[in-house]
PDB file of N, CA and C in Angstrom:
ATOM      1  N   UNK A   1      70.108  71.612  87.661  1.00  0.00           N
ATOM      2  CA  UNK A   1      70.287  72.945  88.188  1.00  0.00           C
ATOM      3  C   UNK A   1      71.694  73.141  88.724  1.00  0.00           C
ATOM      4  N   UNK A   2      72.027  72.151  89.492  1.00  0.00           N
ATOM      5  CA  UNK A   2      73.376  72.072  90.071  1.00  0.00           C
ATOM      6  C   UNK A   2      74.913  72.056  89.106  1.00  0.00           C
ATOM      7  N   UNK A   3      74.582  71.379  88.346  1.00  0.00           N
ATOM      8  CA  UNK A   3      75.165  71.599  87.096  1.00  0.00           C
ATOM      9  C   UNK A   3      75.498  72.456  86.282  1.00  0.00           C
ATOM     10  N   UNK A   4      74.507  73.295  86.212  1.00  0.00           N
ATOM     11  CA  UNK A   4      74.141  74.758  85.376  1.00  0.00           C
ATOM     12  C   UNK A   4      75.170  75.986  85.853  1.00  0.00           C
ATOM     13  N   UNK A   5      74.827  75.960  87.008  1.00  0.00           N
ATOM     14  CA  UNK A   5      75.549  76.464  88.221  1.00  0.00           C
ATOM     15  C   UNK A   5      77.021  76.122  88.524  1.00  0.00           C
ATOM     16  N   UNK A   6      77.317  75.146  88.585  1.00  0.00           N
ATOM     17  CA  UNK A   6      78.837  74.637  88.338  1.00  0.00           C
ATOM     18  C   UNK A   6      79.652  74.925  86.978  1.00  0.00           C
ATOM     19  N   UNK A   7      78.563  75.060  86.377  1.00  0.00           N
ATOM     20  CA  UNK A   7      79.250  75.051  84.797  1.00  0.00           C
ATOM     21  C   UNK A   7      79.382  77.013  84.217  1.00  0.00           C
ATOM     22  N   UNK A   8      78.986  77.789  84.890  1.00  0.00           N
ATOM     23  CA  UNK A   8      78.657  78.961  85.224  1.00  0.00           C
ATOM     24  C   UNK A   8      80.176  79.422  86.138  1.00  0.00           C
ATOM     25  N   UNK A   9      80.177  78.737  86.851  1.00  0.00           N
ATOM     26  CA  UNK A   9      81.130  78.760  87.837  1.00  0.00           C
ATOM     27  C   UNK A   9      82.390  79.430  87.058  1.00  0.00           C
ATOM     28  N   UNK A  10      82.579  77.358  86.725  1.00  0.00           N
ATOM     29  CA  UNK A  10      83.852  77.248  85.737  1.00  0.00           C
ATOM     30  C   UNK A  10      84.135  78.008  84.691  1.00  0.00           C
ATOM     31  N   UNK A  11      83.208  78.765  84.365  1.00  0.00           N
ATOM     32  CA  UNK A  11      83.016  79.014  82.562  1.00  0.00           C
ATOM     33  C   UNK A  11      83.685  80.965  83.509  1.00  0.00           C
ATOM     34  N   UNK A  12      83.359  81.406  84.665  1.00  0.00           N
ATOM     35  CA  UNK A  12      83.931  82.712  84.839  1.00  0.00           C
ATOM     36  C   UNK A  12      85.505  82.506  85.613  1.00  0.00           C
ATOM     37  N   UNK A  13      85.753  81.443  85.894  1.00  0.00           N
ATOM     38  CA  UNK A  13      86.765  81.255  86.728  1.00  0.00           C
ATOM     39  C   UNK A  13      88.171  81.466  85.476  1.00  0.00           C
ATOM     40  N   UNK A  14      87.395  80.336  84.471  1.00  0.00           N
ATOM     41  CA  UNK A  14      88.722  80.215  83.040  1.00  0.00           C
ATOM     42  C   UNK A  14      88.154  81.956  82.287  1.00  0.00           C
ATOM     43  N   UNK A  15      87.179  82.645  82.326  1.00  0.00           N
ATOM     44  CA  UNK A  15      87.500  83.924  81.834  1.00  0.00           C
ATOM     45  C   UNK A  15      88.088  84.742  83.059  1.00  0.00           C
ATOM     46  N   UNK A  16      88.282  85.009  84.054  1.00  0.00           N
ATOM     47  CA  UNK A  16      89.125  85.850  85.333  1.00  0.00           C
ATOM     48  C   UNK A  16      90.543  85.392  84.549  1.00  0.00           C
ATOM     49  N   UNK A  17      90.979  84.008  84.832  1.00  0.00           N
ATOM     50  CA  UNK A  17      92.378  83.570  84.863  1.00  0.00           C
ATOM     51  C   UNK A  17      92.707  84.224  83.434  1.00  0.00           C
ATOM     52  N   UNK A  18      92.117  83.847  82.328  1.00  0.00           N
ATOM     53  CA  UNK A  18      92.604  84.267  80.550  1.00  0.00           C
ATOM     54  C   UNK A  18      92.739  86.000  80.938  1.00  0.00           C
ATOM     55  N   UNK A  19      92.038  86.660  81.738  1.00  0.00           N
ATOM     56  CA  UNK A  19      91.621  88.038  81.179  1.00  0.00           C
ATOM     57  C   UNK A  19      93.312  88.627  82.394  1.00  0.00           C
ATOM     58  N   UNK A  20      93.344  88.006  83.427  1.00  0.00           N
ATOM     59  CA  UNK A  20      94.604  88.374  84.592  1.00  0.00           C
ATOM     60  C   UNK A  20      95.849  88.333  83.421  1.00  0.00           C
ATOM     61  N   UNK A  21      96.011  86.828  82.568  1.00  0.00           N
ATOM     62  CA  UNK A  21      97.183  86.846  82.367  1.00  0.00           C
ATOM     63  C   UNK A  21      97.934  87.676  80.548  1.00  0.00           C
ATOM     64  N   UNK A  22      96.587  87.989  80.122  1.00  0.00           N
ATOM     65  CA  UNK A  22      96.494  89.068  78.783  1.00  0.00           C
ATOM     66  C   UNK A  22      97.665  90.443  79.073  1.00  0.00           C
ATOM     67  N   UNK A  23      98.437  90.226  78.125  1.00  0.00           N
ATOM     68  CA  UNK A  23      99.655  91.575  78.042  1.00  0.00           C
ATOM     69  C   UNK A  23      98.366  92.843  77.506  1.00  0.00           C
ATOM     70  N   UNK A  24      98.518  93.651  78.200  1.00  0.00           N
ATOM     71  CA  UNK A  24      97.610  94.886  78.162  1.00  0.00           C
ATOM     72  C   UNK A  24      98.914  95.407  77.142  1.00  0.00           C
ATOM     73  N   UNK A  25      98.533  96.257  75.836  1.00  0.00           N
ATOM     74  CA  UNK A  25      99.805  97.139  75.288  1.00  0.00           C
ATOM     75  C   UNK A  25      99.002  98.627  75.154  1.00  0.00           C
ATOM     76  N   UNK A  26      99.827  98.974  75.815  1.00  0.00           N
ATOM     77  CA  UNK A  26     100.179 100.420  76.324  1.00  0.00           C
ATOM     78  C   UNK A  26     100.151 101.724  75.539  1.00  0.00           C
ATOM     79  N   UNK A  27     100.375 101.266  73.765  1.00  0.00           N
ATOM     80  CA  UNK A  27     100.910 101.792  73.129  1.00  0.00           C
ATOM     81  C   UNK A  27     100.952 101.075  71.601  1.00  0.00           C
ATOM     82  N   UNK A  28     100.970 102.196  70.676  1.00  0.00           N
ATOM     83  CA  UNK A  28     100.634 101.729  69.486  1.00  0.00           C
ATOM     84  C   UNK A  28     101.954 101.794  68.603  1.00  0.00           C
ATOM     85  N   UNK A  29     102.701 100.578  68.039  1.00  0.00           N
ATOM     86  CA  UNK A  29     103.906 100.727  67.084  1.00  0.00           C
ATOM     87  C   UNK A  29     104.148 102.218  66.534  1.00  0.00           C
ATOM     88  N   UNK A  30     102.985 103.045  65.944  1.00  0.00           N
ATOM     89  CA  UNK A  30     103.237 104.342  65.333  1.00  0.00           C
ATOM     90  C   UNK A  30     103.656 105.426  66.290  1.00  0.00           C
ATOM     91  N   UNK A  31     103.126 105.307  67.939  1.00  0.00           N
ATOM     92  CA  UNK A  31     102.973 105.904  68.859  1.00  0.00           C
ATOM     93  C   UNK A  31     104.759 106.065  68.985  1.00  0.00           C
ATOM     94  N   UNK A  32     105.394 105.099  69.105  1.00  0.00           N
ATOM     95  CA  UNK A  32     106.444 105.054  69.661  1.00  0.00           C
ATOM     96  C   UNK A  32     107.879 105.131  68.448  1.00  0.00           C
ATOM     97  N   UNK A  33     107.375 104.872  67.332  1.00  0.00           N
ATOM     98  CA  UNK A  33     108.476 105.438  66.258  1.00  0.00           C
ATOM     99  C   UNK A  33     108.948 106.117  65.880  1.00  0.00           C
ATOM    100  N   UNK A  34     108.609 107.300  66.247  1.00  0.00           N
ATOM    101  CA  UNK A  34     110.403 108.422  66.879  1.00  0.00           C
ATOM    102  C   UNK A  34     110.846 108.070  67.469  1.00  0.00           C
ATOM    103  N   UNK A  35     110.911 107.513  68.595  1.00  0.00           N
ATOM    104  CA  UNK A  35     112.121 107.311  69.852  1.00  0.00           C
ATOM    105  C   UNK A  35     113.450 106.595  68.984  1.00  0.00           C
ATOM    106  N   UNK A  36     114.235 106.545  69.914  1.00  0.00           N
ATOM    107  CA  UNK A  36     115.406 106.058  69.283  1.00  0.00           C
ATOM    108  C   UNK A  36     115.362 104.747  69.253  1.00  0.00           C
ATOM    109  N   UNK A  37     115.859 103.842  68.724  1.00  0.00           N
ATOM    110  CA  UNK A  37     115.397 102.082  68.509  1.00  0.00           C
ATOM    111  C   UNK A  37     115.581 101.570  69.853  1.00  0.00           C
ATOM    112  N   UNK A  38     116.931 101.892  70.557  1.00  0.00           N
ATOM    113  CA  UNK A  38     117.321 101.534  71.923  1.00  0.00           C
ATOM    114  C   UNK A  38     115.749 102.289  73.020  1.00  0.00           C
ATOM    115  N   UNK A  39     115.369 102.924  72.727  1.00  0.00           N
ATOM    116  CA  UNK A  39     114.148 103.423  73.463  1.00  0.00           C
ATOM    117  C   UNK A  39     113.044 102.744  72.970  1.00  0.00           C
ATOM    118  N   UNK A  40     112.869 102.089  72.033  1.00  0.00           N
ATOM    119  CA  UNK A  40     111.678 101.235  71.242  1.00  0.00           C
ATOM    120  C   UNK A  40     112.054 100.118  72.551  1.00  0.00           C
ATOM    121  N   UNK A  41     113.037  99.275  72.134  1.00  0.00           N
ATOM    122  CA  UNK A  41     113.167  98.083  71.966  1.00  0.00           C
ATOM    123  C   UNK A  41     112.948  98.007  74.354  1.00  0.00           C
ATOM    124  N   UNK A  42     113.361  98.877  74.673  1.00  0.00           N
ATOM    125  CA  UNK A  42     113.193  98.946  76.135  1.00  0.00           C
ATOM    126  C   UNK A  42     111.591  99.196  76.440  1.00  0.00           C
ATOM    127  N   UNK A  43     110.666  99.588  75.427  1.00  0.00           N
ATOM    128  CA  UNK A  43     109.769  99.861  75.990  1.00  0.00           C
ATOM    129  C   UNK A  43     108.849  98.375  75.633  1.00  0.00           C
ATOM    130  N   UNK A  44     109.139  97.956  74.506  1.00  0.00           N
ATOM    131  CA  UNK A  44     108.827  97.068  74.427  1.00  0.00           C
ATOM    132  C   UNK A  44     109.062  95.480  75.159  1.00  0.00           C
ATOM    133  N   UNK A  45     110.058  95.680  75.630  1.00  0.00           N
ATOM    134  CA  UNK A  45     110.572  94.877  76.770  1.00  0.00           C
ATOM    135  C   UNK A  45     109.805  95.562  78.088  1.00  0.00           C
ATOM    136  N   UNK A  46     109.047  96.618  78.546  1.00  0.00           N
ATOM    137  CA  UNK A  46     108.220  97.472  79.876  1.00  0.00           C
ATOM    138  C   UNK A  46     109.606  97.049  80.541  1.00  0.00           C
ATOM    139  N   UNK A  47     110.413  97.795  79.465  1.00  0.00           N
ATOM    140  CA  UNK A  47     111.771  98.525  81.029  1.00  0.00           C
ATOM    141  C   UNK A  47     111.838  99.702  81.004  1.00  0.00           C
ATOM    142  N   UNK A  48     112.336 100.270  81.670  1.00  0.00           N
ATOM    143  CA  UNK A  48     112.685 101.866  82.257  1.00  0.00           C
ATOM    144  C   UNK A  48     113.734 102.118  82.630  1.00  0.00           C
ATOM    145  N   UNK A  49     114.349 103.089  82.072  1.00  0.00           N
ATOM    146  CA  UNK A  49     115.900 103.511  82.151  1.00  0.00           C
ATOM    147  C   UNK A  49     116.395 104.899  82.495  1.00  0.00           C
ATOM    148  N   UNK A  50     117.009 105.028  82.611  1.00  0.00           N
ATOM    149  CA  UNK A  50     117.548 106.767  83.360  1.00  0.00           C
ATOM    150  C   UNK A  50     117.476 107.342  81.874  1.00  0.00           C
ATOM    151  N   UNK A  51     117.012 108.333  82.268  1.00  0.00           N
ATOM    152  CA  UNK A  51     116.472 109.450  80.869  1.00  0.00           C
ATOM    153  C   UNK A  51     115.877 109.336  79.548  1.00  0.00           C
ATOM    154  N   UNK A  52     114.498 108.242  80.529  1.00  0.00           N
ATOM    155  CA  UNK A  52     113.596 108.441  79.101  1.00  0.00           C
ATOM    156  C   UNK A  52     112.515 109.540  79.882  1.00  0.00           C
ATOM    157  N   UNK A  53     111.777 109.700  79.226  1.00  0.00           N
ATOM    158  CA  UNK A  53     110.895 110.887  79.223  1.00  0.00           C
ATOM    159  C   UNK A  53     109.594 110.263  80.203  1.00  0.00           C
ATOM    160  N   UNK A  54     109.007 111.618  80.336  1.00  0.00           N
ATOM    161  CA  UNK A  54     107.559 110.674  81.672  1.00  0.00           C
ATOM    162  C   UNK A  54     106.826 110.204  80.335  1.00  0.00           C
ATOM    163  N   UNK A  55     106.524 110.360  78.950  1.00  0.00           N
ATOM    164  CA  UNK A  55     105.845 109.645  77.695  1.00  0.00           C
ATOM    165  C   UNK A  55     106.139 108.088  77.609  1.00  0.00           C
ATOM    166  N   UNK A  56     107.807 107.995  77.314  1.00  0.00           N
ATOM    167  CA  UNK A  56     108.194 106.735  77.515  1.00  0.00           C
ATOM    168  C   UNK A  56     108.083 106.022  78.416  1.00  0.00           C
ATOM    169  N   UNK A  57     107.830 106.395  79.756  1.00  0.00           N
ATOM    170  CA  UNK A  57     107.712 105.672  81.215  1.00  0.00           C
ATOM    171  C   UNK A  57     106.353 105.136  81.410  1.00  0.00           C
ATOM    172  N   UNK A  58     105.233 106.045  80.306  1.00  0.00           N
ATOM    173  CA  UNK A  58     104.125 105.759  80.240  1.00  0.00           C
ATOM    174  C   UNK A  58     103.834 104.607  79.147  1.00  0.00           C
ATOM    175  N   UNK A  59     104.140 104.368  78.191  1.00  0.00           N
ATOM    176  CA  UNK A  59     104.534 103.532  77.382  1.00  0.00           C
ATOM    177  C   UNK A  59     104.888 102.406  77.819  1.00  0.00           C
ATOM    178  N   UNK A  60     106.128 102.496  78.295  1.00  0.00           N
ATOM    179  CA  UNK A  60     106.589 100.804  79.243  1.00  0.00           C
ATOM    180  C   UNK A  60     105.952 100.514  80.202  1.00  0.00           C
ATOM    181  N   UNK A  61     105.686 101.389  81.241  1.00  0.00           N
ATOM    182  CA  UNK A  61     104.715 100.597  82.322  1.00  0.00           C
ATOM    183  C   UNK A  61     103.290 101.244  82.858  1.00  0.00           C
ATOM    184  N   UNK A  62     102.596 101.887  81.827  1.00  0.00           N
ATOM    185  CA  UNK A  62     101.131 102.880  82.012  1.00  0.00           C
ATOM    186  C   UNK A  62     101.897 103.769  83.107  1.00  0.00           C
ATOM    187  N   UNK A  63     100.196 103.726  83.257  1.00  0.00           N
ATOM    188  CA  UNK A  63     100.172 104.727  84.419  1.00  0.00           C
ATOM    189  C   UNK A  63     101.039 104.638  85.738  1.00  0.00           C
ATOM    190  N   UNK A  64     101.240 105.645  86.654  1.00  0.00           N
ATOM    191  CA  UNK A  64     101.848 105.123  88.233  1.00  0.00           C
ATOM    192  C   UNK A  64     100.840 105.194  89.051  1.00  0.00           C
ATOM    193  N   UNK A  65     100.848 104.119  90.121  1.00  0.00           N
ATOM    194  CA  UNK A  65      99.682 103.890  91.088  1.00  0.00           C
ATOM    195  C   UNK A  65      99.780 105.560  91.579  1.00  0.00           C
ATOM    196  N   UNK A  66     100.854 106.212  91.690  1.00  0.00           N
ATOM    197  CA  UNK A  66     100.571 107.320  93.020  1.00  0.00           C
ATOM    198  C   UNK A  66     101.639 108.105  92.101  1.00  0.00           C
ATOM    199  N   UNK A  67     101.550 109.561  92.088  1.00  0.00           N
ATOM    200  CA  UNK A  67     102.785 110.674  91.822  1.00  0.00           C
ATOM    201  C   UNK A  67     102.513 111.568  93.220  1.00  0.00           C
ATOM    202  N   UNK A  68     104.034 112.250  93.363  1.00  0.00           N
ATOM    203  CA  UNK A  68     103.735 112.719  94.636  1.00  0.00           C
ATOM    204  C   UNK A  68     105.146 114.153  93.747  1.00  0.00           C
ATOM    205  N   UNK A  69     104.411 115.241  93.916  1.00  0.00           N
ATOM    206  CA  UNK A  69     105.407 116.384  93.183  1.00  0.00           C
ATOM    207  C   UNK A  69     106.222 117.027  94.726  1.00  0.00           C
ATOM    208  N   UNK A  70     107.397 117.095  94.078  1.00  0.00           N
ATOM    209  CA  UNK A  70     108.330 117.584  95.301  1.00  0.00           C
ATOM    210  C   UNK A  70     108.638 118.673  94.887  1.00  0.00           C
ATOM    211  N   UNK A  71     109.645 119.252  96.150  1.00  0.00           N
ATOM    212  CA  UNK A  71     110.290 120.919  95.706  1.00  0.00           C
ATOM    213  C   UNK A  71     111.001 120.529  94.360  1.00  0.00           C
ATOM    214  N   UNK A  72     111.176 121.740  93.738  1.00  0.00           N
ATOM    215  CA  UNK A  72     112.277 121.656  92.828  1.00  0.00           C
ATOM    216  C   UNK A  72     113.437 121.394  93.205  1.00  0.00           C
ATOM    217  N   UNK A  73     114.239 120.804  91.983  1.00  0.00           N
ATOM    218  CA  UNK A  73     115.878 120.801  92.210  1.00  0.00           C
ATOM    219  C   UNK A  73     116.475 122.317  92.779  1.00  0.00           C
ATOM    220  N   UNK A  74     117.425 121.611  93.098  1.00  0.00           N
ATOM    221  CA  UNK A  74     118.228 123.321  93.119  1.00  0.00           C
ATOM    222  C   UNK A  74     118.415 124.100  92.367  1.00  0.00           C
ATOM    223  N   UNK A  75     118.536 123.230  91.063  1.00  0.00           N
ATOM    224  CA  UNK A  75     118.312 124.393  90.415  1.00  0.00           C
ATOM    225  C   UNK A  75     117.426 125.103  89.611  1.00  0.00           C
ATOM    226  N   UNK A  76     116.200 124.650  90.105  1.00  0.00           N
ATOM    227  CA  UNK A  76     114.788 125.318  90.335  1.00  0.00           C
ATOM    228  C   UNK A  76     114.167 124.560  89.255  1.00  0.00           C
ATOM    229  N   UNK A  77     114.412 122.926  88.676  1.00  0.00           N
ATOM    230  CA  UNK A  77     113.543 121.802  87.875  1.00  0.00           C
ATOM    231  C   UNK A  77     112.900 121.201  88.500  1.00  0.00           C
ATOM    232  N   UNK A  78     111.626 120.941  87.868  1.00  0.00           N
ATOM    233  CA  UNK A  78     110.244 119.952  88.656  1.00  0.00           C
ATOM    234  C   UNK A  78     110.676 119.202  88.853  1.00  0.00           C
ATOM    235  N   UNK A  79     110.296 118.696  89.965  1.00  0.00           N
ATOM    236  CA  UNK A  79     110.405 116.902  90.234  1.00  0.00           C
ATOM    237  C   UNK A  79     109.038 116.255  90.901  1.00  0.00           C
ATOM    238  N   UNK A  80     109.357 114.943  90.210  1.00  0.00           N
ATOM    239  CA  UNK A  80     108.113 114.235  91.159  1.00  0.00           C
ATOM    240  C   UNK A  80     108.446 112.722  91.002  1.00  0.00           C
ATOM    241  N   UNK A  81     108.044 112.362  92.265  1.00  0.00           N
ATOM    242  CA  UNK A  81     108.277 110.630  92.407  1.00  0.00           C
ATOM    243  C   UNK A  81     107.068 109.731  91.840  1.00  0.00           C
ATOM    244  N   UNK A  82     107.323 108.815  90.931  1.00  0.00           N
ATOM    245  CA  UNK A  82     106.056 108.035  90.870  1.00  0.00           C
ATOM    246  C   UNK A  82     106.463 106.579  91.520  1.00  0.00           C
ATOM    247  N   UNK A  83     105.569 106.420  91.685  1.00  0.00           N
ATOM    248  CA  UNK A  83     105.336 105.006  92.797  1.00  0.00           C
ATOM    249  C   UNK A  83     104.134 104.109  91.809  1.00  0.00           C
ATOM    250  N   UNK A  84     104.904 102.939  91.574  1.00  0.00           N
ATOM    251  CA  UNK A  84     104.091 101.417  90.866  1.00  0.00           C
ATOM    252  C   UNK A  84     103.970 100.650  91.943  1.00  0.00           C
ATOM    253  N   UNK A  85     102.825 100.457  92.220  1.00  0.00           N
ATOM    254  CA  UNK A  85     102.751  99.037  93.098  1.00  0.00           C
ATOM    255  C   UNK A  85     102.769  97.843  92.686  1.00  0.00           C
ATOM    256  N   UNK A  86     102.696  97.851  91.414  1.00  0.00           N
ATOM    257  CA  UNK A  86     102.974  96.234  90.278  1.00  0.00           C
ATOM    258  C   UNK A  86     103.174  96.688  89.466  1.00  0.00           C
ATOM    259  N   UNK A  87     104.771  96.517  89.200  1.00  0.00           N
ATOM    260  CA  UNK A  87     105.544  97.112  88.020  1.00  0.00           C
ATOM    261  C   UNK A  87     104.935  95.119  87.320  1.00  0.00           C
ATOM    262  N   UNK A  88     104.482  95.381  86.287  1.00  0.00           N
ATOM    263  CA  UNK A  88     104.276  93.873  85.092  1.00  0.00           C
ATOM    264  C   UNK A  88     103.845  92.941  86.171  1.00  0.00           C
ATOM    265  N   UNK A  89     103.436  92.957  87.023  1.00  0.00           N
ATOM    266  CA  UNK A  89     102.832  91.595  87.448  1.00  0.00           C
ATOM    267  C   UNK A  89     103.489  91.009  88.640  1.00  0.00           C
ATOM    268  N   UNK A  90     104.460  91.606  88.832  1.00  0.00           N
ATOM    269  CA  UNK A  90     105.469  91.073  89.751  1.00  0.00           C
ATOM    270  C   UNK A  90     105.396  91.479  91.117  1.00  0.00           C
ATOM    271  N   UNK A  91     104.217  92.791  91.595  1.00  0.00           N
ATOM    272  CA  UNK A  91     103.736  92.541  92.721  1.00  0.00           C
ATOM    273  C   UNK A  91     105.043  93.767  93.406  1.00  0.00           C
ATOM    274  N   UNK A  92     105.980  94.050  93.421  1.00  0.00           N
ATOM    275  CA  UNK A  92     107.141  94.579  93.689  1.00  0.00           C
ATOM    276  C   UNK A  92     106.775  96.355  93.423  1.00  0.00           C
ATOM    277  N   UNK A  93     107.410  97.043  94.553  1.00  0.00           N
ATOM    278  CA  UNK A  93     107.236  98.145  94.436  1.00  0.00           C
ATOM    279  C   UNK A  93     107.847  99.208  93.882  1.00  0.00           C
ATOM    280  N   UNK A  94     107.578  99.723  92.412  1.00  0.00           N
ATOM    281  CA  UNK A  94     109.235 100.826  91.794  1.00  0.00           C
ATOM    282  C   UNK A  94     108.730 101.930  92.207  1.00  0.00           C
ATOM    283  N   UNK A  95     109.918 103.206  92.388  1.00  0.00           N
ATOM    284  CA  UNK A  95     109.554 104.512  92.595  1.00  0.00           C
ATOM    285  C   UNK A  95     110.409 105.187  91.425  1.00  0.00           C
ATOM    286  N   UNK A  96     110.110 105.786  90.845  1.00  0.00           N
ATOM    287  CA  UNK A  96     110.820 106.828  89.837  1.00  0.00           C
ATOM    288  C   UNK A  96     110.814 107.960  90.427  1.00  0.00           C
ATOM    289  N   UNK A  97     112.147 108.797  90.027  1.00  0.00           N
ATOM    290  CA  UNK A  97     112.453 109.872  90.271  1.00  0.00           C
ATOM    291  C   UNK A  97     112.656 110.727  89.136  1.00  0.00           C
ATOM    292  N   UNK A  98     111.628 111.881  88.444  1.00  0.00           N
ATOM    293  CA  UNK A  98     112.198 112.492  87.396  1.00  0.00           C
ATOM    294  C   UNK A  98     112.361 113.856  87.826  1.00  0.00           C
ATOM    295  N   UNK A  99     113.166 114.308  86.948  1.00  0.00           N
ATOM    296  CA  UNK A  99     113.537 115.822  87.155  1.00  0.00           C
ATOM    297  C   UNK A  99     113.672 116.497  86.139  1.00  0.00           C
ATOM    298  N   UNK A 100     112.719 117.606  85.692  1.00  0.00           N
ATOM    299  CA  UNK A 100     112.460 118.494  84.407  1.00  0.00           C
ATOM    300  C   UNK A 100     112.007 117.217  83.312  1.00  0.00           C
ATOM    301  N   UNK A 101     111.211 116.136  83.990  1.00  0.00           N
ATOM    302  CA  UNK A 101     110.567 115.751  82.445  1.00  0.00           C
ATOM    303  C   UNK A 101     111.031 114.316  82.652  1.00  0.00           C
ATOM    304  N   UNK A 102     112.832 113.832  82.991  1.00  0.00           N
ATOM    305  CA  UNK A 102     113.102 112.679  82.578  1.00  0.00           C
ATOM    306  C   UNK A 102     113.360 111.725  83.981  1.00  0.00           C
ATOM    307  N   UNK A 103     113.785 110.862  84.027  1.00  0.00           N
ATOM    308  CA  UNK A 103     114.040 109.412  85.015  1.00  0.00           C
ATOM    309  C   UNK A 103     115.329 109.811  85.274  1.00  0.00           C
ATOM    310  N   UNK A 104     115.410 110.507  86.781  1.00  0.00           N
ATOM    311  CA  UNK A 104     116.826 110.625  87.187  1.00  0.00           C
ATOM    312  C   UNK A 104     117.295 109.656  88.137  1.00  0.00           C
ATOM    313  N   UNK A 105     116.315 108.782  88.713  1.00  0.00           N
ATOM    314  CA  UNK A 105     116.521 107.614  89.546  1.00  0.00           C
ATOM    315  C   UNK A 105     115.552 106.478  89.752  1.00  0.00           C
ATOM    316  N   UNK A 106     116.007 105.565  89.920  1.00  0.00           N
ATOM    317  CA  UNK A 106     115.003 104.628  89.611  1.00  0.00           C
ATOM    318  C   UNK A 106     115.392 103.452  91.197  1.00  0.00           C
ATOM    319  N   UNK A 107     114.630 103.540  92.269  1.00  0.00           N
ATOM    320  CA  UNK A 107     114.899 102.368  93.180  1.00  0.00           C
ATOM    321  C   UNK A 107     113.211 101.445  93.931  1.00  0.00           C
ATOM    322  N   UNK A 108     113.774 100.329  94.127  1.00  0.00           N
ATOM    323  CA  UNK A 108     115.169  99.611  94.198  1.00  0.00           C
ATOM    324  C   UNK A 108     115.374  99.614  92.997  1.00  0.00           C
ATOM    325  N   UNK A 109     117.110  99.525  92.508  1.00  0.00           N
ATOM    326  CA  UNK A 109     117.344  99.663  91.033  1.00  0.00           C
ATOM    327  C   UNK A 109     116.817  98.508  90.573  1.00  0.00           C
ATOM    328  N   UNK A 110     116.466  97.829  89.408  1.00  0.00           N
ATOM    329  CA  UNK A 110     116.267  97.097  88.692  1.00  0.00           C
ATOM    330  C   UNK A 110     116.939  95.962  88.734  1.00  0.00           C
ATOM    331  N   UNK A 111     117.145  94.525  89.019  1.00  0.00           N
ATOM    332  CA  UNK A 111     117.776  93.515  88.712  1.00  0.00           C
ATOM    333  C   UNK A 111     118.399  93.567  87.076  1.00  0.00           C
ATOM    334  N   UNK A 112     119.486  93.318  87.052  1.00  0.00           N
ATOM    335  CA  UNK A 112     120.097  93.266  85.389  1.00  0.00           C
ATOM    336  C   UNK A 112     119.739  91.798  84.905  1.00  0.00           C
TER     337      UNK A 112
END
């Protein structure tokens, strides 16, 4: 019995760990073949760069834990901040800033 039970254990512990460390993809090769190759090849890397689109931002890193819509720019373009609480795994907090659609800021900036 004790055994059964141990072996039950183990047998969900190695499916948790396999299923945590699985690349979830976001996005389907056809999905993303308009963009420009330099916009492929970043999303496929789940980076994010000043003026890709909120599509592409969705692409490289899903969804955002939180959007929060602000006043418009001055000169009267949407904006809204999204907030990742685990940008890829890394536990670290990004906020995007877009305005009329695209990534006008991105902090803390990104390590190069």
């Amino acid at each position: 019995m004790k055994s059964g039970f141990l072996y039950g254990v183990f047998f969900l512990v190695v499916l948790l760990s396999l299923s945590c460390c699985a690349k979830s993809v976001r996005y389907s090769q056809d999905e993303i073949k308009d963009f420009p190759p330099e916009v492929q090849e970043q999303i496929k890397q789940g980076k994010v760069a000043l003026g890709m689109t909120v599509r592409q931002v969705r692409f490289a890193w899903g969804a955002p834990s939180e959007i929060n819509v602000l006043q418009p720019s001055e000169e009267g373009k949407p904006r809204e901040e999204w907030i990742y609480s685990n940008v890829l795994g890394t536990y670290l907090e990004r906020r995007l800033l877009f305005i009329d659609g695209k990534v006008a800021d991105i902090y803390p900036e990104p390590k190069q």
